[in-house]
N, C-alpha and C. Protein backbone atom coordinates (compact mmCIF):
# COMPACT_ATOMS: atom_id res chain seq x y z
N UNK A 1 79.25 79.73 -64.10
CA UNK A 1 79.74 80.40 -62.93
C UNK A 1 80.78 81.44 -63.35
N UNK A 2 80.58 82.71 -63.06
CA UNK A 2 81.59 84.03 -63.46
C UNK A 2 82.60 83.57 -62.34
N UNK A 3 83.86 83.89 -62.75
CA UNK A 3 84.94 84.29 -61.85
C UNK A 3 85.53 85.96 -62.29
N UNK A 4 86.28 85.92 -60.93
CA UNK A 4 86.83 87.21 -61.20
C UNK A 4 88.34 87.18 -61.71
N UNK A 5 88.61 87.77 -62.62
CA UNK A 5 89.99 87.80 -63.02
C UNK A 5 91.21 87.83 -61.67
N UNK A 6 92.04 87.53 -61.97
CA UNK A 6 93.04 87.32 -60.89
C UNK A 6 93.78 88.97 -60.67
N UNK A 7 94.22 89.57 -61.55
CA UNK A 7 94.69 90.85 -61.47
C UNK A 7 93.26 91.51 -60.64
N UNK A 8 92.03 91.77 -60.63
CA UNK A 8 91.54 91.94 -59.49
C UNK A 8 91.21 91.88 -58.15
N UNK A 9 91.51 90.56 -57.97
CA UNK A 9 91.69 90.35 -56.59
C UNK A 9 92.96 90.58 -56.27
N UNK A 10 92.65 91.43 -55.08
CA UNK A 10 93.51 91.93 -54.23
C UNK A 10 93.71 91.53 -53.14
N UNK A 11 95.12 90.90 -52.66
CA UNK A 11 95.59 90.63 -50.99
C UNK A 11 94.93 91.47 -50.48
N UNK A 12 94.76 90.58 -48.63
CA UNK A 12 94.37 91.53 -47.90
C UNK A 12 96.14 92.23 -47.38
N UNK A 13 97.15 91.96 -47.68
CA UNK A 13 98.31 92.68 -47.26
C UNK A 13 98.80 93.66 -48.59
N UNK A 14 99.56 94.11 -48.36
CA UNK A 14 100.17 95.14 -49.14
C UNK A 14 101.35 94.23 -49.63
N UNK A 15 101.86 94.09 -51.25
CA UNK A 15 103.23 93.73 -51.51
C UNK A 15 104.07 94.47 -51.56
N UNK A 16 105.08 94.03 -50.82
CA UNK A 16 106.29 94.79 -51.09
C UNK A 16 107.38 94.50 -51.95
N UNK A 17 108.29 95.24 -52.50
CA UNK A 17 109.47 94.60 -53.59
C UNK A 17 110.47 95.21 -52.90
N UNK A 18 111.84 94.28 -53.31
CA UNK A 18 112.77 95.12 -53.21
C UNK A 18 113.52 94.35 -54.60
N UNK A 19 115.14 95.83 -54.60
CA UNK A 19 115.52 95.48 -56.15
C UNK A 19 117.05 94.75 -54.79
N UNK A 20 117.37 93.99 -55.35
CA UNK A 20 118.84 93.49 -54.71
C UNK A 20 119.97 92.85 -55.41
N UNK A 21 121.05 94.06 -54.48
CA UNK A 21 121.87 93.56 -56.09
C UNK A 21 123.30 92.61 -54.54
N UNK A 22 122.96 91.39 -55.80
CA UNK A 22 124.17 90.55 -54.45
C UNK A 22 126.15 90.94 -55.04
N UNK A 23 126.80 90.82 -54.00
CA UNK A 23 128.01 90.65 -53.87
C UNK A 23 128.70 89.82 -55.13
N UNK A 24 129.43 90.21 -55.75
CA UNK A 24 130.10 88.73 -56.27
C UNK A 24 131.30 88.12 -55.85
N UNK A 25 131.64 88.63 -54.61
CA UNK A 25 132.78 87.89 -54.04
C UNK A 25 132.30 87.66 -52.74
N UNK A 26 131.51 88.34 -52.19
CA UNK A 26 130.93 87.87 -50.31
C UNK A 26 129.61 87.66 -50.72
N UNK A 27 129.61 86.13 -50.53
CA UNK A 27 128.32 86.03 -50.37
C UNK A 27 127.11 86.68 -49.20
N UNK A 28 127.82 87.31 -48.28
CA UNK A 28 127.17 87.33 -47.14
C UNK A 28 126.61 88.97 -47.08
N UNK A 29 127.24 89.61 -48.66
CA UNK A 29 127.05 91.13 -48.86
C UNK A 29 126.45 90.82 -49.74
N UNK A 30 125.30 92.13 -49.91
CA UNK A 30 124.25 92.28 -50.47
C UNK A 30 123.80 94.11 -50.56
N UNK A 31 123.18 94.66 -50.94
CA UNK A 31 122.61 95.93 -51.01
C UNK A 31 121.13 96.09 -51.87
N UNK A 32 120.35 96.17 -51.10
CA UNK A 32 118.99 95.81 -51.47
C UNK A 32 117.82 97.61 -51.18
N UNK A 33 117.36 97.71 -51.83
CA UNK A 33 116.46 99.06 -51.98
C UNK A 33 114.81 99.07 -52.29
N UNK A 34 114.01 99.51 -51.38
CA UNK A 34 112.42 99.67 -51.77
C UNK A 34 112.23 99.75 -53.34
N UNK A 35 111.26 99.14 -53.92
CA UNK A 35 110.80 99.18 -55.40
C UNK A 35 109.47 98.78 -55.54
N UNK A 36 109.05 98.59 -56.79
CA UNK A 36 107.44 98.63 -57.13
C UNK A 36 107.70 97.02 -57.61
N UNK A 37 106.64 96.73 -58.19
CA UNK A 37 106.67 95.33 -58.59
C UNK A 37 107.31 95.31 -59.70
N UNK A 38 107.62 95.84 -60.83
CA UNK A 38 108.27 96.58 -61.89
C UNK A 38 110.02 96.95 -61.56
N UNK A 39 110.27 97.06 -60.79
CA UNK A 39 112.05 97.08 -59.95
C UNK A 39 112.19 98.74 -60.13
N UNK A 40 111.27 99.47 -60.22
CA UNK A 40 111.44 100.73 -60.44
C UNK A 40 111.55 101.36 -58.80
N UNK A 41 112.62 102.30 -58.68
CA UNK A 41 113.39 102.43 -57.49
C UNK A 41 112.77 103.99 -57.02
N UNK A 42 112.06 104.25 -56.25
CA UNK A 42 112.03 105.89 -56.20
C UNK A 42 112.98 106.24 -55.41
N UNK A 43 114.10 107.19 -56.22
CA UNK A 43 115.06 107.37 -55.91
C UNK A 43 115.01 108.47 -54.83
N UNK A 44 114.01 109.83 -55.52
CA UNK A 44 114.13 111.18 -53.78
C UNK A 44 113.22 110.34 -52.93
N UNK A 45 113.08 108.73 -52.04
CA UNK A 45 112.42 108.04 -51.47
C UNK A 45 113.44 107.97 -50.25
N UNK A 46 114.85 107.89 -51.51
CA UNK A 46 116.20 107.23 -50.54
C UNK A 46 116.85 108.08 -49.98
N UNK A 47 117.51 107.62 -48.46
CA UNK A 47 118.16 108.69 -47.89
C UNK A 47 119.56 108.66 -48.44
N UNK A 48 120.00 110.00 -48.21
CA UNK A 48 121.69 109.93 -49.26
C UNK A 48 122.26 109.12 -49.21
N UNK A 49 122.03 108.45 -48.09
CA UNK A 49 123.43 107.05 -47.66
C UNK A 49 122.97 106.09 -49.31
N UNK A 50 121.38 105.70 -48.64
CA UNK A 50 121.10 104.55 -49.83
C UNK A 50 121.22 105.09 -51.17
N UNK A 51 121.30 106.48 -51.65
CA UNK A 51 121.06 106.75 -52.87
C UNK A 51 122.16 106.30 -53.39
N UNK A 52 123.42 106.82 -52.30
CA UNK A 52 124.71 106.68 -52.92
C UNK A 52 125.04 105.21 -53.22
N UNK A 53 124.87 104.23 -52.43
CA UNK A 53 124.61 103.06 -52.31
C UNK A 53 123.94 102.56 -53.72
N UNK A 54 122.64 103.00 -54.24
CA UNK A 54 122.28 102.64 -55.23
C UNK A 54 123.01 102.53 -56.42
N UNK A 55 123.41 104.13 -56.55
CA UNK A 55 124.31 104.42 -57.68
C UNK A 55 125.50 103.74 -57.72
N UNK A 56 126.23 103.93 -56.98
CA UNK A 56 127.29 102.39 -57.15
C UNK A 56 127.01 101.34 -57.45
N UNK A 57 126.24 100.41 -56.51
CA UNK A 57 125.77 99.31 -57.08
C UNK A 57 125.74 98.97 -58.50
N UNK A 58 124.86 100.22 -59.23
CA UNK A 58 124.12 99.83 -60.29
C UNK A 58 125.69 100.46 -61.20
N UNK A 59 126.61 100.87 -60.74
CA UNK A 59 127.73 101.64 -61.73
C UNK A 59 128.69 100.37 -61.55
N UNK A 60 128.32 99.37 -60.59
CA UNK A 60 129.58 98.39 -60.84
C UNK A 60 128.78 96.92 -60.98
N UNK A 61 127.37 96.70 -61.55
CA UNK A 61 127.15 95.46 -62.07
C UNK A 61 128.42 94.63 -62.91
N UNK A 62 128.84 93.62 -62.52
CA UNK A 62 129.51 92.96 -63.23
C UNK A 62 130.50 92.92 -63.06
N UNK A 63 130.95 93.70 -61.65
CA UNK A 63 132.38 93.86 -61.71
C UNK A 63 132.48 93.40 -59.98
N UNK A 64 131.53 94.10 -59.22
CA UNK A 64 131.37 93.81 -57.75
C UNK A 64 129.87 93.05 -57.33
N UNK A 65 129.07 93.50 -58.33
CA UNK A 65 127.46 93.08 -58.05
C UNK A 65 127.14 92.15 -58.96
N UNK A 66 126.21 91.36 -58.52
CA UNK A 66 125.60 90.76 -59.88
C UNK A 66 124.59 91.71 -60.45
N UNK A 67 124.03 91.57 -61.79
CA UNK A 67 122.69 91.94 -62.06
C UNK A 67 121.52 92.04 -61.23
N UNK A 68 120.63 93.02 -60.94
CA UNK A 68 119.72 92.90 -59.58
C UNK A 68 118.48 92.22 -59.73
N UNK A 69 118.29 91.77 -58.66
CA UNK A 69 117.09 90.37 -59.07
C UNK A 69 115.83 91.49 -58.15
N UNK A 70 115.24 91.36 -58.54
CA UNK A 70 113.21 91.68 -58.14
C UNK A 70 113.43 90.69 -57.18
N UNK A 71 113.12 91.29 -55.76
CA UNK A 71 112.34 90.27 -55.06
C UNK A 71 111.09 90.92 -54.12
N UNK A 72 109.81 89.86 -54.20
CA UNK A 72 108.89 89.94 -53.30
C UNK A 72 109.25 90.05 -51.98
N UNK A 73 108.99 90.38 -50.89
CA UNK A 73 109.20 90.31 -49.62
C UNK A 73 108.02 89.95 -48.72
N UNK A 74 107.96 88.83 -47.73
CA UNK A 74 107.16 88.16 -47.48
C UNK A 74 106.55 89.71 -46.14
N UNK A 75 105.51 89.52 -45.55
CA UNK A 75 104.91 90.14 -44.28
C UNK A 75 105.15 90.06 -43.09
């Protein structure tokens, strides 16, 4: 019996990612951005608010953010 490889079958939904980078002092803050499955961010995607948003984030890992985790996002 052939099967089909798994990287071929395709959901019938679309996945979505986002990259999210959490707070390290409020848990209840977060800043999270559209991405590919890969955490790759298209940045002219984002409106200035989020771009600026991004760039911080990612300029203060370790100091305000944690490291940003990949996440799936359910439908």
């Amino acid at each position: 019996m052939d099967t089909v490889p798994a990287p071929l079958l395709m959901p019938h939904h679309q996945r979505h990612f986002e990259l999210r980078f959490q707070s390290l002092f409020d848990a209840g803050k977060a800043l999270a951005f559209p991405c590919d499955a890969e955490g790759h961010v298209q940045l002219d995607q984002l409106s200035e608010r989020a771009l600026d948003n991004y760039l911080f984030a990612r300029a203060v890992v370790g100091r305000d953010y944690a490291a940003p985790e990949l996440r799936e996002l359910d439908d």
